[in-house]
C-alpha atoms as a PDB file:
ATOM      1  CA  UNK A   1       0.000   0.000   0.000  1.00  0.00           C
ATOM      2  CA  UNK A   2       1.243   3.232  -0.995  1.00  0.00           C
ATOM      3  CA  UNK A   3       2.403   5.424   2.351  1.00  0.00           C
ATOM      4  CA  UNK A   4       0.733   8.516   1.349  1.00  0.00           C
ATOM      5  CA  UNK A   5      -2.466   7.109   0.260  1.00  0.00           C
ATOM      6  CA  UNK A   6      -5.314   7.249   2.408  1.00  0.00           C
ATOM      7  CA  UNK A   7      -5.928   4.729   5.084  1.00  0.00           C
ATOM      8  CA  UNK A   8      -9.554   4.996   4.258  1.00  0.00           C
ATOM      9  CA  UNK A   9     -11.485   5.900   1.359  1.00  0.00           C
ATOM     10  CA  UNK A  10     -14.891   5.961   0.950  1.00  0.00           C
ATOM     11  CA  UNK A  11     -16.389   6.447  -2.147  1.00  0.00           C
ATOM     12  CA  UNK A  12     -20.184   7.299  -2.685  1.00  0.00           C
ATOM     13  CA  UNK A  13     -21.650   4.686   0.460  1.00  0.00           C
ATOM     14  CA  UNK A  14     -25.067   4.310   0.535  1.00  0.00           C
ATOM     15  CA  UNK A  15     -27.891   2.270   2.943  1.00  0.00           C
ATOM     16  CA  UNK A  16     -31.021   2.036   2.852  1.00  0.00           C
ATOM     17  CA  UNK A  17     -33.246   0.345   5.149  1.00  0.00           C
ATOM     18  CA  UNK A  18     -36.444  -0.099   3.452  1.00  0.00           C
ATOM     19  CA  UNK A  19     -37.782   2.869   2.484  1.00  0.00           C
ATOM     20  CA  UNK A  20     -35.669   4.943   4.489  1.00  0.00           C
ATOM     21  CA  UNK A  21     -32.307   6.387   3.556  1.00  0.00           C
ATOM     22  CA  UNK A  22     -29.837   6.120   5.976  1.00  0.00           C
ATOM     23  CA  UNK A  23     -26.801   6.723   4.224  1.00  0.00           C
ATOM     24  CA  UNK A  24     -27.585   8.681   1.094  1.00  0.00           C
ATOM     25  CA  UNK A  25     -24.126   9.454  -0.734  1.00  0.00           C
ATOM     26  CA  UNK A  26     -20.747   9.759   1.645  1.00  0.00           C
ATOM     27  CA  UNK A  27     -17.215   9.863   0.173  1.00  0.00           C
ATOM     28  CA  UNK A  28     -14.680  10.488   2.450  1.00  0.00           C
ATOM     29  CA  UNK A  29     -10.572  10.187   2.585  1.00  0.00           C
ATOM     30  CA  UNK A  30      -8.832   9.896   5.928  1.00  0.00           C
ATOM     31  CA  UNK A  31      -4.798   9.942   6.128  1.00  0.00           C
ATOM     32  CA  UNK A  32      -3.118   8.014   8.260  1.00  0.00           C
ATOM     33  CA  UNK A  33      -1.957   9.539  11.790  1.00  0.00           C
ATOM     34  CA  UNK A  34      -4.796  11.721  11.765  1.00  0.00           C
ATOM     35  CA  UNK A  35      -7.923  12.328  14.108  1.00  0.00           C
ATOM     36  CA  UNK A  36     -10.965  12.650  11.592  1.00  0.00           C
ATOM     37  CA  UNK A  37     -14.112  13.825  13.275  1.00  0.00           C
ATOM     38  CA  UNK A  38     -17.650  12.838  12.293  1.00  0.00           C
ATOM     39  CA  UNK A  39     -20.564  15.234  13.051  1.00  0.00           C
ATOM     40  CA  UNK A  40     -24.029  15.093  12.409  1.00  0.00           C
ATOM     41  CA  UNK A  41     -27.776  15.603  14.023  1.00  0.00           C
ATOM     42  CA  UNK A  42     -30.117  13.185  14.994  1.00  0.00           C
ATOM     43  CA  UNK A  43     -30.530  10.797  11.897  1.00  0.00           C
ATOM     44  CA  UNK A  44     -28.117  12.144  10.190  1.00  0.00           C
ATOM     45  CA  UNK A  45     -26.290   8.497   9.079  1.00  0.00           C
ATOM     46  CA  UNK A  46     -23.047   9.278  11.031  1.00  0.00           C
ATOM     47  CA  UNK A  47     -23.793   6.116  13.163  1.00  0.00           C
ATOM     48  CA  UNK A  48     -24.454   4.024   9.980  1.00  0.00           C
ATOM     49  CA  UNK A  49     -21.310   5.293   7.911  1.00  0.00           C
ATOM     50  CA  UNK A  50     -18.740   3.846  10.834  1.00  0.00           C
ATOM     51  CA  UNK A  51     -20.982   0.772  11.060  1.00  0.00           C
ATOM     52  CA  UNK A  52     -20.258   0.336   6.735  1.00  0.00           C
ATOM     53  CA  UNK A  53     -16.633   1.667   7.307  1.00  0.00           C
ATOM     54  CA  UNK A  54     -15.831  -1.352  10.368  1.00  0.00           C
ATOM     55  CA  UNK A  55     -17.523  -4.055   8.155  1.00  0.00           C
ATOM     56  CA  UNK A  56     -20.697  -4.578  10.530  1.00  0.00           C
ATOM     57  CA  UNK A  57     -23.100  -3.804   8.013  1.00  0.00           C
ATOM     58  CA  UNK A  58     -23.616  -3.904   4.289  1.00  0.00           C
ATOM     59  CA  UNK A  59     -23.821  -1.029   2.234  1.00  0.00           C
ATOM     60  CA  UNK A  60     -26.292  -0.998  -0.466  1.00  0.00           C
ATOM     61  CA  UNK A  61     -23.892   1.112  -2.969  1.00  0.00           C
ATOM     62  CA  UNK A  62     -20.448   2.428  -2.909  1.00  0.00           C
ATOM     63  CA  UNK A  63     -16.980   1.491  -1.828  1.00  0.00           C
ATOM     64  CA  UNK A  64     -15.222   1.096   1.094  1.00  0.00           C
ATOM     65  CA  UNK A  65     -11.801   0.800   1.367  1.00  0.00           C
ATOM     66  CA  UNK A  66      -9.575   0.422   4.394  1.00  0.00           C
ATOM     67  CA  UNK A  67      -5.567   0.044   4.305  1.00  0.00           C
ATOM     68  CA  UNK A  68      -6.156  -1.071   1.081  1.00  0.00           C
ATOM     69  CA  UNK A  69      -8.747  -3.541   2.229  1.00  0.00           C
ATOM     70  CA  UNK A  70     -12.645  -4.041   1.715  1.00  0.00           C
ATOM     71  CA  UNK A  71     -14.039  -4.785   4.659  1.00  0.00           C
ATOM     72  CA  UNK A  72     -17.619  -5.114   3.111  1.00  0.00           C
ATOM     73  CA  UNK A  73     -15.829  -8.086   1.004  1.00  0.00           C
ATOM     74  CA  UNK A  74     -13.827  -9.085   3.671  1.00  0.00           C
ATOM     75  CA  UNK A  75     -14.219  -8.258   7.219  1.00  0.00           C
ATOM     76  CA  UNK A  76     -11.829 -10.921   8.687  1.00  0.00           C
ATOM     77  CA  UNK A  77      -9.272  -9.525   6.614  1.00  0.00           C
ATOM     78  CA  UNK A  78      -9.349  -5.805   8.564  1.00  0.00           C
ATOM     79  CA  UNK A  79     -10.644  -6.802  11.867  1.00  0.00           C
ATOM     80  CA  UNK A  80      -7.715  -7.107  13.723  1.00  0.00           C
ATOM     81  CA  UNK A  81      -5.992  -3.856  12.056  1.00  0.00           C
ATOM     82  CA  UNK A  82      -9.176  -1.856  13.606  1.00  0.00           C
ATOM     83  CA  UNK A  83     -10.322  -1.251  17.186  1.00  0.00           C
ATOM     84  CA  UNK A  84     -14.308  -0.222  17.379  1.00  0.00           C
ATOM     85  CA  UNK A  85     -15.995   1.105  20.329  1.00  0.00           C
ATOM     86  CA  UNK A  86     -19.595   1.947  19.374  1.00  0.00           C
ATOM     87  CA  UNK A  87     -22.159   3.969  21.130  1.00  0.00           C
ATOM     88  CA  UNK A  88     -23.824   0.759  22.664  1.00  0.00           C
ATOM     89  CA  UNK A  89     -21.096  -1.167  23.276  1.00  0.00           C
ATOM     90  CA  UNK A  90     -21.921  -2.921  26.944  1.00  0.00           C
ATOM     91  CA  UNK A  91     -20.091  -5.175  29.040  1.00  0.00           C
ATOM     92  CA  UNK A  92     -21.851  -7.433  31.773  1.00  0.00           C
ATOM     93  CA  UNK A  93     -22.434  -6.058  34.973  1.00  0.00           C
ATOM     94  CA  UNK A  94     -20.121  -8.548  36.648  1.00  0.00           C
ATOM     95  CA  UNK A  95     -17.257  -8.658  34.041  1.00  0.00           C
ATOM     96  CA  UNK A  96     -14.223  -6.943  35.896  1.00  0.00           C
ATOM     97  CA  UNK A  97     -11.559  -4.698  33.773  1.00  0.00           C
ATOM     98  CA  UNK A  98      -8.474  -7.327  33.428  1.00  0.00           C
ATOM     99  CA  UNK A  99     -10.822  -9.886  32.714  1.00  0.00           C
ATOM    100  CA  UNK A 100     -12.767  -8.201  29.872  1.00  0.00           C
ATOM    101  CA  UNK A 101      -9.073  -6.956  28.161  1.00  0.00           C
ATOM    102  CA  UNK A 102      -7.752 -10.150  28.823  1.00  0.00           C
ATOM    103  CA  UNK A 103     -10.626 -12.350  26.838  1.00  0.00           C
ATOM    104  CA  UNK A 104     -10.711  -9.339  24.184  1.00  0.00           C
ATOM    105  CA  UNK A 105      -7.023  -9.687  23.861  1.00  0.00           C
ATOM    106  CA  UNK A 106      -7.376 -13.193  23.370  1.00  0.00           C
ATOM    107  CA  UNK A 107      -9.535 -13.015  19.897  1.00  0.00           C
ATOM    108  CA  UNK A 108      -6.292 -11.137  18.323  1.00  0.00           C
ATOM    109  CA  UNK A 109      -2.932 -13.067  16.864  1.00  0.00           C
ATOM    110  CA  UNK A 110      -1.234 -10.039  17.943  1.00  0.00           C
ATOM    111  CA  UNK A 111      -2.424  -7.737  20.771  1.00  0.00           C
ATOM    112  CA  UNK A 112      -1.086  -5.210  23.625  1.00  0.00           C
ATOM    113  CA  UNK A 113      -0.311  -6.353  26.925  1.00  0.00           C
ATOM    114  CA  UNK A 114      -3.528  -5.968  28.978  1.00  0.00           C
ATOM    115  CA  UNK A 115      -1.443  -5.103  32.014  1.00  0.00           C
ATOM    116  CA  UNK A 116       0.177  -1.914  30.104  1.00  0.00           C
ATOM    117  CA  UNK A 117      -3.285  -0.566  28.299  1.00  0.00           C
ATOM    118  CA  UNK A 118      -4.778  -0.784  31.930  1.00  0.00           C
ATOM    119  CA  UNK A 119      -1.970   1.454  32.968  1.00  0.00           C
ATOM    120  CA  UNK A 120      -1.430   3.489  30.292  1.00  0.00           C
ATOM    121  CA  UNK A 121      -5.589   4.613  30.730  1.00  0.00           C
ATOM    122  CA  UNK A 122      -5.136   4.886  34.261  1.00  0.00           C
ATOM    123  CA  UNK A 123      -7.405   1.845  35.399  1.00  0.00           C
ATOM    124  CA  UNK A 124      -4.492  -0.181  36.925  1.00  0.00           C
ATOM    125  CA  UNK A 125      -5.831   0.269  40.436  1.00  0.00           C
ATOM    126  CA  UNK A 126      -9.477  -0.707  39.131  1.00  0.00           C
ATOM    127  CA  UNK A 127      -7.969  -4.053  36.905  1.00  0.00           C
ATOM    128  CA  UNK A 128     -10.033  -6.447  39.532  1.00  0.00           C
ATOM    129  CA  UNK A 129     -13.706  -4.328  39.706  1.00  0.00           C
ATOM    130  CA  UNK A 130     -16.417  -4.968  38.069  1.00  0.00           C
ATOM    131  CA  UNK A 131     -17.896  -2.986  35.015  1.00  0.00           C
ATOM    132  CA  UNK A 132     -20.753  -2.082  37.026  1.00  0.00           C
ATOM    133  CA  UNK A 133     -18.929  -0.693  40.031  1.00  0.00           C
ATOM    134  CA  UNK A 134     -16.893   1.618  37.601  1.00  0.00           C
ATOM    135  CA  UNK A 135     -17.820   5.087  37.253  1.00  0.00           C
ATOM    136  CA  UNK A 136     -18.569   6.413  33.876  1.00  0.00           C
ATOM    137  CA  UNK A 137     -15.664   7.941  32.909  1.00  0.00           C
ATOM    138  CA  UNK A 138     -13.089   4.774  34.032  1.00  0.00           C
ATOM    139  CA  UNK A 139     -16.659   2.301  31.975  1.00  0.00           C
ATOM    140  CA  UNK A 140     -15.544   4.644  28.446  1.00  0.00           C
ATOM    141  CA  UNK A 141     -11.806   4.566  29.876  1.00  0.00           C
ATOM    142  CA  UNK A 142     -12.145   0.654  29.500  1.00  0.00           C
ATOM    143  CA  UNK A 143     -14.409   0.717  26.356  1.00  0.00           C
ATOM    144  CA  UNK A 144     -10.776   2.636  24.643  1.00  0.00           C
ATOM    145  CA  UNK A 145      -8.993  -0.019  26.167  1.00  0.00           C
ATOM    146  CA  UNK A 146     -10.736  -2.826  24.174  1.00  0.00           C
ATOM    147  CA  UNK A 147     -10.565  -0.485  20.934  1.00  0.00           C
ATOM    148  CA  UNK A 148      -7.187  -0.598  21.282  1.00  0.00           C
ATOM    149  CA  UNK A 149      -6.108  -4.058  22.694  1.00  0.00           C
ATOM    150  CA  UNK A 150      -6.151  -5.512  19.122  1.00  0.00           C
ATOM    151  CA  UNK A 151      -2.929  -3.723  18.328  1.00  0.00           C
ATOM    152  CA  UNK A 152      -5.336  -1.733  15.821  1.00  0.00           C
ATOM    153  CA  UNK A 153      -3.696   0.738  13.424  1.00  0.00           C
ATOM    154  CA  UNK A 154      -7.212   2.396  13.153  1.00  0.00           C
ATOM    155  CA  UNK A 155      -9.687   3.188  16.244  1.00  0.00           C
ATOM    156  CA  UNK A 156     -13.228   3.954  15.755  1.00  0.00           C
ATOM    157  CA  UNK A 157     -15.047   6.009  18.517  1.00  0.00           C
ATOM    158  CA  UNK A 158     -18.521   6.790  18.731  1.00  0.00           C
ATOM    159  CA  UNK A 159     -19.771   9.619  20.863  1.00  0.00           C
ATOM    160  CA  UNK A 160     -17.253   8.565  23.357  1.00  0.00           C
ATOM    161  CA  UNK A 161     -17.574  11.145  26.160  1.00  0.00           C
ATOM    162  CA  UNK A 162     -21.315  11.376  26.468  1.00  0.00           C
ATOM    163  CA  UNK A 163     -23.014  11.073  29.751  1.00  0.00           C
ATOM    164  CA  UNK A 164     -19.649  12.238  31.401  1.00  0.00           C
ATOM    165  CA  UNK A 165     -19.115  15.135  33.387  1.00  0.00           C
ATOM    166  CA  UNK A 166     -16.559  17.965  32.510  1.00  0.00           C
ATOM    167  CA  UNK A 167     -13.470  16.515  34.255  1.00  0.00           C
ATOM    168  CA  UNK A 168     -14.244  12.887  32.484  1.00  0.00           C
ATOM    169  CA  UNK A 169     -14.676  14.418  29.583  1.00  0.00           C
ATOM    170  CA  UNK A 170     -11.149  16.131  29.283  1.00  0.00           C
ATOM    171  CA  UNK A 171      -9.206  13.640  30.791  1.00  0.00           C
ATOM    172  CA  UNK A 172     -10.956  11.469  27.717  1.00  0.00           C
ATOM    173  CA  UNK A 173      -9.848  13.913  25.644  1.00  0.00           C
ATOM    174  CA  UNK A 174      -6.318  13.499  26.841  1.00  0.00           C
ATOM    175  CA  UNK A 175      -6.145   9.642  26.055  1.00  0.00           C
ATOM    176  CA  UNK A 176      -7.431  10.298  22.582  1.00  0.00           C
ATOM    177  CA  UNK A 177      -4.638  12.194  21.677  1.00  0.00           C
ATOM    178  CA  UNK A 178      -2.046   9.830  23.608  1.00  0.00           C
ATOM    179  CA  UNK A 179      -3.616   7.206  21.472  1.00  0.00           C
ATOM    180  CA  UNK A 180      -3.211   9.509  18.251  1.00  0.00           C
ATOM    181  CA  UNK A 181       0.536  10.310  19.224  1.00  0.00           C
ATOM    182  CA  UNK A 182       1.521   6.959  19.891  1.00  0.00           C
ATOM    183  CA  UNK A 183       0.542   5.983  16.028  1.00  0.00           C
ATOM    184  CA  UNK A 184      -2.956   4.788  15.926  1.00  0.00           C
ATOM    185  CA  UNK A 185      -5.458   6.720  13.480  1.00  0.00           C
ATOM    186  CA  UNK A 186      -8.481   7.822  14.778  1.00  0.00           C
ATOM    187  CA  UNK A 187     -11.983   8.173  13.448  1.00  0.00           C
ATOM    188  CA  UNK A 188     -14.488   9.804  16.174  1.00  0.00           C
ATOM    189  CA  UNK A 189     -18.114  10.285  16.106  1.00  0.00           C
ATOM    190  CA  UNK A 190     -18.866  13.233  18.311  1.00  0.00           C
ATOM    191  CA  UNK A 191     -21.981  15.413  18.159  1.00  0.00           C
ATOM    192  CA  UNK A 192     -19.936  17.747  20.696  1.00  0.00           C
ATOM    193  CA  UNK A 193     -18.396  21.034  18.903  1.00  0.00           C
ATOM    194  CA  UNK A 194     -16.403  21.712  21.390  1.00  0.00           C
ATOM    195  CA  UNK A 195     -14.501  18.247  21.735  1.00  0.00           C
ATOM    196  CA  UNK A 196     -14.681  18.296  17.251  1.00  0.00           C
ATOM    197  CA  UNK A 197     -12.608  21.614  17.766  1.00  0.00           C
ATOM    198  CA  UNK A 198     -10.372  20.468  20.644  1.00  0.00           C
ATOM    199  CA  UNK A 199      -9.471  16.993  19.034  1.00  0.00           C
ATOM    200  CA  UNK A 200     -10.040  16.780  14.886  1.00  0.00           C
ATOM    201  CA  UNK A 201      -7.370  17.595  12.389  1.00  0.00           C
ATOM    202  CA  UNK A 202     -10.218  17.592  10.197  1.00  0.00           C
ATOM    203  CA  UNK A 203     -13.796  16.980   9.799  1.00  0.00           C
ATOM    204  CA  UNK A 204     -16.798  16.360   8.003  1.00  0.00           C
ATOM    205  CA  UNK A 205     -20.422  17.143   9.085  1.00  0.00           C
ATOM    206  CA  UNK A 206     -22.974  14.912   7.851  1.00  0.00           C
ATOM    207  CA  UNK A 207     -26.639  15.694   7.150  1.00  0.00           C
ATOM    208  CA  UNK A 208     -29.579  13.822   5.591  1.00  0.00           C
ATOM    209  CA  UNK A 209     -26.805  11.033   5.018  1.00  0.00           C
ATOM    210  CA  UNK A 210     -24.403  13.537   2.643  1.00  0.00           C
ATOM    211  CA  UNK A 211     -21.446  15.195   3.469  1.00  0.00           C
ATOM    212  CA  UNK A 212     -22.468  18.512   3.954  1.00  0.00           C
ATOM    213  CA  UNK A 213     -18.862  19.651   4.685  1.00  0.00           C
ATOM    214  CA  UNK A 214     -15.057  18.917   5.307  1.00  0.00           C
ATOM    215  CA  UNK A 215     -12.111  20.502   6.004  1.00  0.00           C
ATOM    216  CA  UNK A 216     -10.041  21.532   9.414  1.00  0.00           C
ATOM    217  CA  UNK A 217     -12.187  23.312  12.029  1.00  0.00           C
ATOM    218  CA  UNK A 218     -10.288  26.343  11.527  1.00  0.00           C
ATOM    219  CA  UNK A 219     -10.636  26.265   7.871  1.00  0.00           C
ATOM    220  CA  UNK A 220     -14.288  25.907   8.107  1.00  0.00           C
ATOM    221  CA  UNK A 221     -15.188  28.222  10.812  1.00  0.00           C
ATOM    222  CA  UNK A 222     -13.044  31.237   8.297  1.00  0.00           C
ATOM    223  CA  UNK A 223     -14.434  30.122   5.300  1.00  0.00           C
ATOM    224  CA  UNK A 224     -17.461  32.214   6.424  1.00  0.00           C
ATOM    225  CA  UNK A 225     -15.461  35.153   7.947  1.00  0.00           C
ATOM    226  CA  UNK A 226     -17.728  37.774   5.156  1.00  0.00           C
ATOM    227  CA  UNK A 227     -19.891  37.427   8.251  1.00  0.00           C
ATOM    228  CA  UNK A 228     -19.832  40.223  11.240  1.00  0.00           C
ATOM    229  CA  UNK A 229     -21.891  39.079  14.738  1.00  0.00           C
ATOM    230  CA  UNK A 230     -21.525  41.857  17.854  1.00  0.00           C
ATOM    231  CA  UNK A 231     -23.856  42.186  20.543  1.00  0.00           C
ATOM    232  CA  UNK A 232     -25.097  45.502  21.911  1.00  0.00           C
ATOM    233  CA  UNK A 233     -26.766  47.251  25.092  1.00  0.00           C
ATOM    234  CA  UNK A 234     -28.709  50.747  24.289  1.00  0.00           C
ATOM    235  CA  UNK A 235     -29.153  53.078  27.245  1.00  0.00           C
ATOM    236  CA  UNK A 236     -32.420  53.462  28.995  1.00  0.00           C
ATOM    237  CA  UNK A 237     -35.125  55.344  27.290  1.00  0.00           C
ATOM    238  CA  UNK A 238     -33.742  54.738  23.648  1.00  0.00           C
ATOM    239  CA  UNK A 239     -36.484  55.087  21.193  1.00  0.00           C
ATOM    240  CA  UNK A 240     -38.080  51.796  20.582  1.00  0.00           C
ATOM    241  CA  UNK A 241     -38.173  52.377  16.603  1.00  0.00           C
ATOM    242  CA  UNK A 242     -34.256  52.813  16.578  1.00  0.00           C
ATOM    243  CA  UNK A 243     -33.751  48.845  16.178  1.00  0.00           C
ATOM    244  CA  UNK A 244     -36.490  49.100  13.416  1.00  0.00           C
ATOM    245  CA  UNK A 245     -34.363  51.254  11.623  1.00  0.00           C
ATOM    246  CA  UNK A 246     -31.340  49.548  12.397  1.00  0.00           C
ATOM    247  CA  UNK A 247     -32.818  46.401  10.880  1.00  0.00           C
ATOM    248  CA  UNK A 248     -33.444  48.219   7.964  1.00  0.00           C
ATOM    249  CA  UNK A 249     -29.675  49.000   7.107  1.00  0.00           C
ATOM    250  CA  UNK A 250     -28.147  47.688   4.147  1.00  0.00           C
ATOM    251  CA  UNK A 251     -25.367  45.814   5.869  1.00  0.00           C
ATOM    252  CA  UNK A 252     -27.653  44.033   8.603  1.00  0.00           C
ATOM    253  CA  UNK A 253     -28.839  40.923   7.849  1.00  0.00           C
ATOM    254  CA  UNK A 254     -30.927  40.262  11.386  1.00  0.00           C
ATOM    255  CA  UNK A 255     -31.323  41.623  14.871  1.00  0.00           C
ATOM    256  CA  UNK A 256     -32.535  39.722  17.574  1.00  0.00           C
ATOM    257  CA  UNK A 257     -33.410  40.405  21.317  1.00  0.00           C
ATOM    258  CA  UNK A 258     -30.658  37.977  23.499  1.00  0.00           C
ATOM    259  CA  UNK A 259     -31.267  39.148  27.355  1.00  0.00           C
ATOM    260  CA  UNK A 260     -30.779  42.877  27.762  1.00  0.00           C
ATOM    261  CA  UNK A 261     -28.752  42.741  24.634  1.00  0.00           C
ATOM    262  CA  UNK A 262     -29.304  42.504  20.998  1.00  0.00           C
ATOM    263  CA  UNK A 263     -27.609  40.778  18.810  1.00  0.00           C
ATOM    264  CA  UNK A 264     -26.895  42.522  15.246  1.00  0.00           C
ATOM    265  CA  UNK A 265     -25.581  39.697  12.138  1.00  0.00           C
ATOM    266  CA  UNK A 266     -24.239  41.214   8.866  1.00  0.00           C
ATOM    267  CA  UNK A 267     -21.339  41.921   6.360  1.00  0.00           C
ATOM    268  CA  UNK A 268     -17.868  42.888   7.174  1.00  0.00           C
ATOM    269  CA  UNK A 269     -19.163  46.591   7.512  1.00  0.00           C
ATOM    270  CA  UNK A 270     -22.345  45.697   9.622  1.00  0.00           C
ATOM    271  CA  UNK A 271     -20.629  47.264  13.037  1.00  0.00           C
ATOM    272  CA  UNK A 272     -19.507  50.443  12.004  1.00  0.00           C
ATOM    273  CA  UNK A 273     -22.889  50.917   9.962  1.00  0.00           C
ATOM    274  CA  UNK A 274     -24.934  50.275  12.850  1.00  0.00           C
ATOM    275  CA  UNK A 275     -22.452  52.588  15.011  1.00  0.00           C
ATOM    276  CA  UNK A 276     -22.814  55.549  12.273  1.00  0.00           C
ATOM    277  CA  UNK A 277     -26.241  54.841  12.268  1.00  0.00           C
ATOM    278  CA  UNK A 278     -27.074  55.328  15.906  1.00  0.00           C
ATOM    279  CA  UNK A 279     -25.112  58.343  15.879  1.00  0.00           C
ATOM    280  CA  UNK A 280     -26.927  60.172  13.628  1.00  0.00           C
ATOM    281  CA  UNK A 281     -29.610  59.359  16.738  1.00  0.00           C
ATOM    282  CA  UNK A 282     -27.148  60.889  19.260  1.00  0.00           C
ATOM    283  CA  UNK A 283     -27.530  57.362  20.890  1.00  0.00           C
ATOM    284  CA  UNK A 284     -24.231  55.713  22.445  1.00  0.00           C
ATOM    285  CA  UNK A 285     -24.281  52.084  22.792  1.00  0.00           C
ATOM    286  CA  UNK A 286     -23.573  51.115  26.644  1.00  0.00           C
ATOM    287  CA  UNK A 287     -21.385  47.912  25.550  1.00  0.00           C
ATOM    288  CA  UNK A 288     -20.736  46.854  22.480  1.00  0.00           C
ATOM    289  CA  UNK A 289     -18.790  43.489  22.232  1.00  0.00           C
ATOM    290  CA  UNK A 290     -17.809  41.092  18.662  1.00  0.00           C
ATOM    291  CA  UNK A 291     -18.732  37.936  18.871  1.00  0.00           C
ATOM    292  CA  UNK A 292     -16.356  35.299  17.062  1.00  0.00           C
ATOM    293  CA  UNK A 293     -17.123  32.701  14.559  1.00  0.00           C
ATOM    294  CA  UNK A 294     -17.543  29.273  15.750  1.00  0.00           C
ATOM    295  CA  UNK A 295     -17.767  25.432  14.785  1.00  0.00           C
ATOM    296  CA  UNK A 296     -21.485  25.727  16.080  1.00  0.00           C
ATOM    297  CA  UNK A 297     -22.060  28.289  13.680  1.00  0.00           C
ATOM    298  CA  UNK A 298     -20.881  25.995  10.482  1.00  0.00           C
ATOM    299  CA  UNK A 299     -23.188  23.544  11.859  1.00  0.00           C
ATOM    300  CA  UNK A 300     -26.170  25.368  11.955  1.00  0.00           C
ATOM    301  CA  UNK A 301     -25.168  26.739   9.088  1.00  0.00           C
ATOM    302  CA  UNK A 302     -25.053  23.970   6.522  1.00  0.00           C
ATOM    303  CA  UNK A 303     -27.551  21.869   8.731  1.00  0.00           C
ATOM    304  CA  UNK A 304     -30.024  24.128  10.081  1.00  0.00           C
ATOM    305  CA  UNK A 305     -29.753  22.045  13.487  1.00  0.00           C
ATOM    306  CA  UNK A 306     -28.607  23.569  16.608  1.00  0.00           C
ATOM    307  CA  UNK A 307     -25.963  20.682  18.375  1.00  0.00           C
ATOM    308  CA  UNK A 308     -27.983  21.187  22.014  1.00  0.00           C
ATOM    309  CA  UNK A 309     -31.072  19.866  19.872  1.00  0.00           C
ATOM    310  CA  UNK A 310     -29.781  17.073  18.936  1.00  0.00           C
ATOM    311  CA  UNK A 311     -29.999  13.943  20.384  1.00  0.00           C
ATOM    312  CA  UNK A 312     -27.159  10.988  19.988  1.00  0.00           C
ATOM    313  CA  UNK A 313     -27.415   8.648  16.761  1.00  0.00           C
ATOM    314  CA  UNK A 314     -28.619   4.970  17.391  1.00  0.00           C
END
């Protein structure tokens, strides 16, 4: 296999389950050594894509190509070369952490010492207590584990951090990348902006089963830098037709009432139009403050779906 050619390529997927579309038309390349982030709302087919990508189930159109390798073809034939830890992914209640990496590690011609993965993800002092007596954040600490114990050169992780609290979530975070530096490619589900921002190299954001778009988070967020968000407070007693008027500016796409504030959306010249133009009303703004781009933003953009509204894939 050629070094610099992707370690996964898909081309066109599509599933269908009955009438319903789940996967409509993704192509996607990931490199190797990189962490590629899938986004999506509720139903979006993000869920279904990685389940085509690992081999688990069939696509009804398109290719999918992994180190070289179909794993629609030939799932055997990739299994061991990539970890999976889905969304549902349970382990019984009773099952304790050595045990479950040690039987895992056992289906693999090849895999990590059990003893070092439980120390490298800091569950060395938990290695003889049950999954059910884990909290949530060691429960996904373990569910990395057995991703990884396979030796995998390629980890898929689905919406790995929710349910956690804030401290889980970024010490989570931290493994990822450990996992990332120390070779492994990583393909992770997330419906979380801020953990897409913190932890892809690039992304894409699926809707309606389509790649909607892809790129770096960076590179996305400026790609719509022509638009101009601030937020402003008027004094007391400002005339209530001023925001009318406002509104009614050339450069102002919207306003919008957010607390005592309101929010003005526009073209690069929307803040010192609306500044001018309140002027000319000998009115002074009490605060004005820019408010910066974000991932969210993209989303809602090209989806129309605000992330907090969305609910996790099944």
């Amino acid at each position: 296999m050629n070094p610099d050619a992707p370690v996964i390529q898909i081309t066109h997927l599509r599933k269908t389950y009955g009438e319903k579309v789940a996967v409509a038309d993704v192509s996607l390349a990931i490199q190797r050594g990189e962490i590629f982030g899938i986004l999506g709302p509720n139903g979006a087919g993000k869920t279904t894509t990685v389940e085509l990508l690992a081999g688990l189930r069939q696509a009804d159109g398109g290719t999918v190509r992994i180190l070289g390798t179909d794993p629609q073809a030939d799932p055997a034939a990739v299994r061991h070369r990539v970890g999976v830890q889905l969304q549902e992914s349970r382990l019984p209640p009773k099952i304790r952490a050595r045990e479950a990496l040690e039987l895992y590690a056992s289906f693999y011609p090849d895999p990590k010492d059990p003893g070092e993965l439980l120390d490298m993800l800091g569950l060395t002092e938990k290695a003889e207590t049950a999954f059910k007596d884990l909290s949530g954040g060691q429960q996904q600490r373990l569910s990395i584990a057995l991703a990884l114990v396979g030796n995998p050169e390629i980890a898929i992780l689905d919406e790995l951090t929710t349910g956690l609290d804030p401290q889980a979530r970024r010490d989570t975070w931290s493994l990822i990348e450990h996992v990332r530096d120390s070779g492994v490619t990583i393909v992770l589900v997330t419906h979380f902006m801020d953990e897409a921002e913190r932890l892809a190299d690039r992304l894409a954001i699926i809707d309606a089963g389509r790649v909607v778009a892809e790129g770096a988070p960076a590179d996305l967020v400026a790609a719509g830098d022509d638009r101009r968000t601030f937020r402003m407070r008027l004094p007391e007693g400002a005339p209530a037709e001023l925001l009318t008027r406002v509104s009614e500016l050339p450069d102002v796409d919207t306003v919008s009432r957010v607390g005592a504030e309101h929010e003005v959306t526009g073209g690069p010249r929307v803040l010192p139009a609306v500044v001018l133009a309140l002027a000319r009303q000998d009115v002074v703004p009490d605060e004005i403050r820019t408010i910066s781009r974000t991932l969210e933003d993209v989303f809602v953009d090209v989806t129309g779906a605000r992330p907090e509204l969305t609910e996790v894939l099944t």
